[in-house]
Protein backbone atom coordinates (compact mmCIF):
# COMPACT_ATOMS: atom_id res chain seq x y z
CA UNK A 1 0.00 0.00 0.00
CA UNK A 2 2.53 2.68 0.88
CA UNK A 3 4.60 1.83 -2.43
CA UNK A 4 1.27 2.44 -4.35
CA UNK A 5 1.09 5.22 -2.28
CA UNK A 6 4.26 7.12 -3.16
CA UNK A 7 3.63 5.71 -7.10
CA UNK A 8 0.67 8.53 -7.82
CA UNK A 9 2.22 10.90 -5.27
CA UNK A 10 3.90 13.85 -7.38
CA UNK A 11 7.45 15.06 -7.46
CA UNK A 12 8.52 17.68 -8.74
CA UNK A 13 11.86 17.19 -11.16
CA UNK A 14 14.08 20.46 -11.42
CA UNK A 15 12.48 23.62 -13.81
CA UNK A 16 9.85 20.68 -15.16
CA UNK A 17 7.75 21.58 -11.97
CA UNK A 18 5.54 18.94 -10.40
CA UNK A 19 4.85 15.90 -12.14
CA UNK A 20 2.86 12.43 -11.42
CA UNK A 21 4.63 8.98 -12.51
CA UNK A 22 3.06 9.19 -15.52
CA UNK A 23 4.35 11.75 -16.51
CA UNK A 24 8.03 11.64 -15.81
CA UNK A 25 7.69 7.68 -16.99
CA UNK A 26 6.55 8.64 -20.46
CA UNK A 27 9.31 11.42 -20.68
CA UNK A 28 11.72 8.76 -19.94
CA UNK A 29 10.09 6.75 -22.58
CA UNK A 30 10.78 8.83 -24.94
CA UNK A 31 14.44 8.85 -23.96
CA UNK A 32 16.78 11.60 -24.05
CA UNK A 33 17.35 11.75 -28.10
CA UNK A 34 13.71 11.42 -28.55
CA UNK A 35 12.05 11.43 -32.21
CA UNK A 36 9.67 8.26 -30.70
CA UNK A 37 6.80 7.19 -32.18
CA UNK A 38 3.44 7.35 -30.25
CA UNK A 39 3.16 3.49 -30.61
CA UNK A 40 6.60 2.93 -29.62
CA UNK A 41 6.20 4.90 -26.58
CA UNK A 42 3.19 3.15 -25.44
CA UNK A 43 4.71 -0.70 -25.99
CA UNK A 44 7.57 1.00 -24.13
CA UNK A 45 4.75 1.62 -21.20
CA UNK A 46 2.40 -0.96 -22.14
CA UNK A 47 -0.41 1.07 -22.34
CA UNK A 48 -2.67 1.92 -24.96
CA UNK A 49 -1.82 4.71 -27.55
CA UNK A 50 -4.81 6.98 -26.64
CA UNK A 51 -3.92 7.04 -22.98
CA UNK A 52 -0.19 8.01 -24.44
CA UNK A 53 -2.17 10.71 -26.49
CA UNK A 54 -4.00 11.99 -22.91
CA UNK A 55 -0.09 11.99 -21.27
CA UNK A 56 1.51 13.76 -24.07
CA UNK A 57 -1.02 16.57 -24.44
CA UNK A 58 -0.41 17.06 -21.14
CA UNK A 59 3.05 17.45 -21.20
CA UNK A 60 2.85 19.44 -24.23
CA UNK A 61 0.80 21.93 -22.27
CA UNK A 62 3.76 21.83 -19.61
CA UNK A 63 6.23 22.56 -22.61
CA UNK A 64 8.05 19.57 -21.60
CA UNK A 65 7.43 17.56 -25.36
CA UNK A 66 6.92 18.68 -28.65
CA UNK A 67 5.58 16.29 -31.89
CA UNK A 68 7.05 16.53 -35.53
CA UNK A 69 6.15 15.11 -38.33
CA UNK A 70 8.10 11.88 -39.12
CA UNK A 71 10.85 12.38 -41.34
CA UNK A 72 10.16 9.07 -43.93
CA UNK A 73 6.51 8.29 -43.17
CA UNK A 74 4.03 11.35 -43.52
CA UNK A 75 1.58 9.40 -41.52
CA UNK A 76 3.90 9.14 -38.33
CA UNK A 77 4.34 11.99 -35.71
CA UNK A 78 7.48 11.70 -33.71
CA UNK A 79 7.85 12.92 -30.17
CA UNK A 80 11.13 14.67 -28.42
CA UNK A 81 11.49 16.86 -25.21
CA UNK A 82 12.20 19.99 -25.03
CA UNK A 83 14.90 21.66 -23.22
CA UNK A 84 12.82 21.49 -19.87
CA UNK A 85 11.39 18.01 -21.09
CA UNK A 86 15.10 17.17 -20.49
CA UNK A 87 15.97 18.99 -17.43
CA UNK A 88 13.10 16.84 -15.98
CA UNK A 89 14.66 13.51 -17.70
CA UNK A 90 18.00 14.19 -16.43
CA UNK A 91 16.81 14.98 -12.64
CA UNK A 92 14.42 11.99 -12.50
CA UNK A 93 17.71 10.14 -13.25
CA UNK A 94 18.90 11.82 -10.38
CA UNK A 95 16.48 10.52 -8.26
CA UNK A 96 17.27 7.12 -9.20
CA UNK A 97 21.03 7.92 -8.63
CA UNK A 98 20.59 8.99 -4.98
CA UNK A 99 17.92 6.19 -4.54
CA UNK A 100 20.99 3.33 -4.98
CA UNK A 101 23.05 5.82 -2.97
CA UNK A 102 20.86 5.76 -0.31
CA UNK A 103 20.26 2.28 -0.35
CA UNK A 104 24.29 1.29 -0.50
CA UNK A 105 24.61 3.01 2.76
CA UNK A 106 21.55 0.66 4.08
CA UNK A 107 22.35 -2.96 2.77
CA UNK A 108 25.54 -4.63 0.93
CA UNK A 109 25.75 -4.93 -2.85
CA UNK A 110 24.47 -8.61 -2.52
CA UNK A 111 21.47 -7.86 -1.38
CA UNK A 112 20.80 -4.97 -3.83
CA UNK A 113 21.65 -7.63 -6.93
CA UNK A 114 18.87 -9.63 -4.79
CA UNK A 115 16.74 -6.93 -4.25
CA UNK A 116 17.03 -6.04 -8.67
CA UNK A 117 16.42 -9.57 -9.80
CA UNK A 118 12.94 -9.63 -7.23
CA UNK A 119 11.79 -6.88 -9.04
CA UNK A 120 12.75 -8.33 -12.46
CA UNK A 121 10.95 -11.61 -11.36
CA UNK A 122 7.77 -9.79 -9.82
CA UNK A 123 7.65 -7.45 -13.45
CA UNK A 124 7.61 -10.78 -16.09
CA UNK A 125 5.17 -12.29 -13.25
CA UNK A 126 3.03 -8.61 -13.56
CA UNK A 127 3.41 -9.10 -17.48
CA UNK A 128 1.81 -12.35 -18.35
């Protein structure tokens, strides 16, 4: 419960402001470089493309993304941050950083490689 707790709290990530999960997640699912397709980004999540379509119109409205046509299929619209789409990026790394900081101070490096492959077991169990 508290883990689901602190999943839909915000944070906020440097100039980005306040974001939820979902937010910062699909910004780091469209990756640094960016130019991602919509569909891409939601297999990335595994989510549907419309509820990417809700996320990144909200994060356009933040300034945080921007969409361009695709450069070989007229069809496609690519997606990229913007500068403050990756100051956000680069401090939610941050945050993962100081999380394995924090947590090499609290147990030994065995039990974090424990710790990583339970949560690689419990996310293929989650993905069936």
């Amino acid at each position: 419960m508290q883990l689901r707790r602190l999943e839909r709290h915000p944070q906020t990530f440097g100039n980005a402001g306040t974001l939820t999960p979902s937010e910062i997640h699909t910004i780091e699912a469209i990756g640094f470089e960016g130019a991602v397709l919509m569909s891409e980004i939601a297999a990335r999540l595994g989510v549907t493309k419309g509820a990417v379509t809700q996320l990144i119109v909200r994060l356009e409205a933040k300034d945080l993304v921007t969409r361009a046509p695709h450069p070989h299929d007229s069809r496609g619209i690519v997606m990229s941050l913007t500068e403050k789409g990756k100051e956000a990026f680069t401090a939610h790394e941050e945050v993962h950083v100081d999380f394995y900081d924090q947590l090499r101070t609290q147990v030994s490096e065995q039990e974090i490689e424990i710790f990583e492959k339970c949560i690689e077991k419990l996310n293929e169990f989650l993905q069936r």
